[in-house]
Protein backbone atom coordinates (compact mmCIF):
# COMPACT_ATOMS: atom_id res chain seq x y z
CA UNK A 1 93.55 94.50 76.82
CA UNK A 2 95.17 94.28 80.31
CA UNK A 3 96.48 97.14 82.16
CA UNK A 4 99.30 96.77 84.50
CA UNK A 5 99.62 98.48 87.58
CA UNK A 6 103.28 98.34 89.52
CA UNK A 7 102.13 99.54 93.32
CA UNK A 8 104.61 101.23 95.12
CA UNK A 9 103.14 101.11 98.96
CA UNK A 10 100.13 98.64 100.30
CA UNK A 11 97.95 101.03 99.94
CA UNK A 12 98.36 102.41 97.06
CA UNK A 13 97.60 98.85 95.88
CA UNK A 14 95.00 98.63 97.69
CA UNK A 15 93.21 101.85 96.40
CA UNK A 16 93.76 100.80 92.65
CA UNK A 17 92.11 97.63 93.49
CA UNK A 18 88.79 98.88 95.28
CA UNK A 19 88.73 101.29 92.16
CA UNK A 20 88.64 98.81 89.39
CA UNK A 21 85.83 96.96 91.35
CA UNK A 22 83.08 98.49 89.93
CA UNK A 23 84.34 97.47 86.36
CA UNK A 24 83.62 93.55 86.80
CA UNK A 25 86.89 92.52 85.43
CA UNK A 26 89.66 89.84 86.60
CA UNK A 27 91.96 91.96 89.06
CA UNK A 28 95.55 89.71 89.62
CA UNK A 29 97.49 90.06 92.59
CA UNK A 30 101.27 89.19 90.79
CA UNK A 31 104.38 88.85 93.07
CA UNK A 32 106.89 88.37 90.29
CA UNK A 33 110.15 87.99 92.69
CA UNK A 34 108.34 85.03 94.28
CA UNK A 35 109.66 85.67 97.82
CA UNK A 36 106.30 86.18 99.70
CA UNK A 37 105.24 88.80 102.00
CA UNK A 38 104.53 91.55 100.19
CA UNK A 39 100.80 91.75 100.97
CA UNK A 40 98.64 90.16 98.42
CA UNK A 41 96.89 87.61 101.11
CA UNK A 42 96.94 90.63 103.65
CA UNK A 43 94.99 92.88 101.05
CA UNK A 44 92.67 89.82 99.99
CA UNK A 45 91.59 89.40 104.05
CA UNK A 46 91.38 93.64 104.38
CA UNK A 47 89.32 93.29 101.99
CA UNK A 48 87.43 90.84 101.97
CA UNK A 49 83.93 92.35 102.78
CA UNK A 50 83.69 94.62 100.25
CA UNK A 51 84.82 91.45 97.93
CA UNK A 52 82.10 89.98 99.41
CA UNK A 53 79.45 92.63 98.36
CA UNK A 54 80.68 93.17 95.32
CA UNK A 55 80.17 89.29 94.10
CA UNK A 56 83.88 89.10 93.86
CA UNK A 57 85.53 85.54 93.90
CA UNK A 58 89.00 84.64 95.43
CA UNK A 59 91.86 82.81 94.16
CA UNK A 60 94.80 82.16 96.24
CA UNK A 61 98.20 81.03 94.50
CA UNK A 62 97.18 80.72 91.11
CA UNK A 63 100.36 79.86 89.80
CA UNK A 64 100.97 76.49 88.14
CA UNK A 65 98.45 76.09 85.58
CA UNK A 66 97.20 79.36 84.26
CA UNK A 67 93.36 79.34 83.12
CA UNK A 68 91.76 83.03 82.11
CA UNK A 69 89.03 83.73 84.33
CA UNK A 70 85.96 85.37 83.04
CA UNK A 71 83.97 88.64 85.46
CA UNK A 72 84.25 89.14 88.90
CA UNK A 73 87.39 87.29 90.12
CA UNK A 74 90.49 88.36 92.31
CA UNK A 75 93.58 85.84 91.99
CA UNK A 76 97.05 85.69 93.46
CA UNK A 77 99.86 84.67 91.11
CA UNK A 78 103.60 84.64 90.84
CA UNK A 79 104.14 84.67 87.45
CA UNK A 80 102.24 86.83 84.57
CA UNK A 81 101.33 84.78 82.16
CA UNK A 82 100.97 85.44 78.37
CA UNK A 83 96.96 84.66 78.43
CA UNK A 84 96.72 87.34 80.85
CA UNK A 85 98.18 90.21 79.04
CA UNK A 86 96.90 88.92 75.31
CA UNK A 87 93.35 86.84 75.57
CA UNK A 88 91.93 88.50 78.71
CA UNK A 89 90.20 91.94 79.58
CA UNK A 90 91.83 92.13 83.28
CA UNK A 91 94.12 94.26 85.41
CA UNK A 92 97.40 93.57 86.86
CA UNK A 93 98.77 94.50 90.12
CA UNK A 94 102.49 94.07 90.32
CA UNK A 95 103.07 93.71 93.73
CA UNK A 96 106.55 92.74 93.87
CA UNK A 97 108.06 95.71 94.56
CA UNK A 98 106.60 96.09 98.29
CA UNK A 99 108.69 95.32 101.47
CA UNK A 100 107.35 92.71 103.78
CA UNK A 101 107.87 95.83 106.67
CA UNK A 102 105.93 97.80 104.73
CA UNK A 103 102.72 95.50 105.37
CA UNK A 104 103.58 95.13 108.83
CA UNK A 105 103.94 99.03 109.77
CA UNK A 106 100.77 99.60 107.92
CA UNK A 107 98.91 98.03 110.13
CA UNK A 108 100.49 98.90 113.82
């Protein structure tokens, strides 16, 4: 069953998502108000190494056309859709709520 995470800060998000590495699940980056700049790309690229080492692969703007992915895959969506909370084994990161600022003082 999936589990659905609504991140209040970056990094908060970003902690859940290095935690639920080591499980070998789908992880979903969702932006559900569809306005962009909230971080998911940003925490995709901070990340990216330890995606790297941990056999993760990356999906950017899965969105249209909604196929379940199986293991060791991050996406970005803007939508959840009802395979991912019924069919798959995955976790959900509801990014929506975050600022665009927010990113952007993070990292100053």
């Amino acid at each position: 069953m999936s589990t659905i995470f609504k991140a209040s800060t970056y990094n908060e998000a970003k902690l859940f998502v290095i935690e639920k590495l080591n499980l070998s699940l789908p992880i979903y980056l969702l932006d559900l108000l569809h306005r962009g700049a909230n971080g998911k790309s940003y925490l995709l690229r901070d990340i990216e190494s330890l995606l790297k080492d941990k056999g993760y692969c990356v999906k950017r703007e899965v969105c249209e056309v909604f196929t379940p992915f199986q293991g060791k895959v991050i996406a970005e969506s803007n939508a959840i859709h009802p395979s991912m909370l019924k069919n798959s084994h995955c976790f959900i990161v509801d990014m929506s709520s975050l600022r665009p600022m927010e990113t952007v003082q993070i990292h100053k």
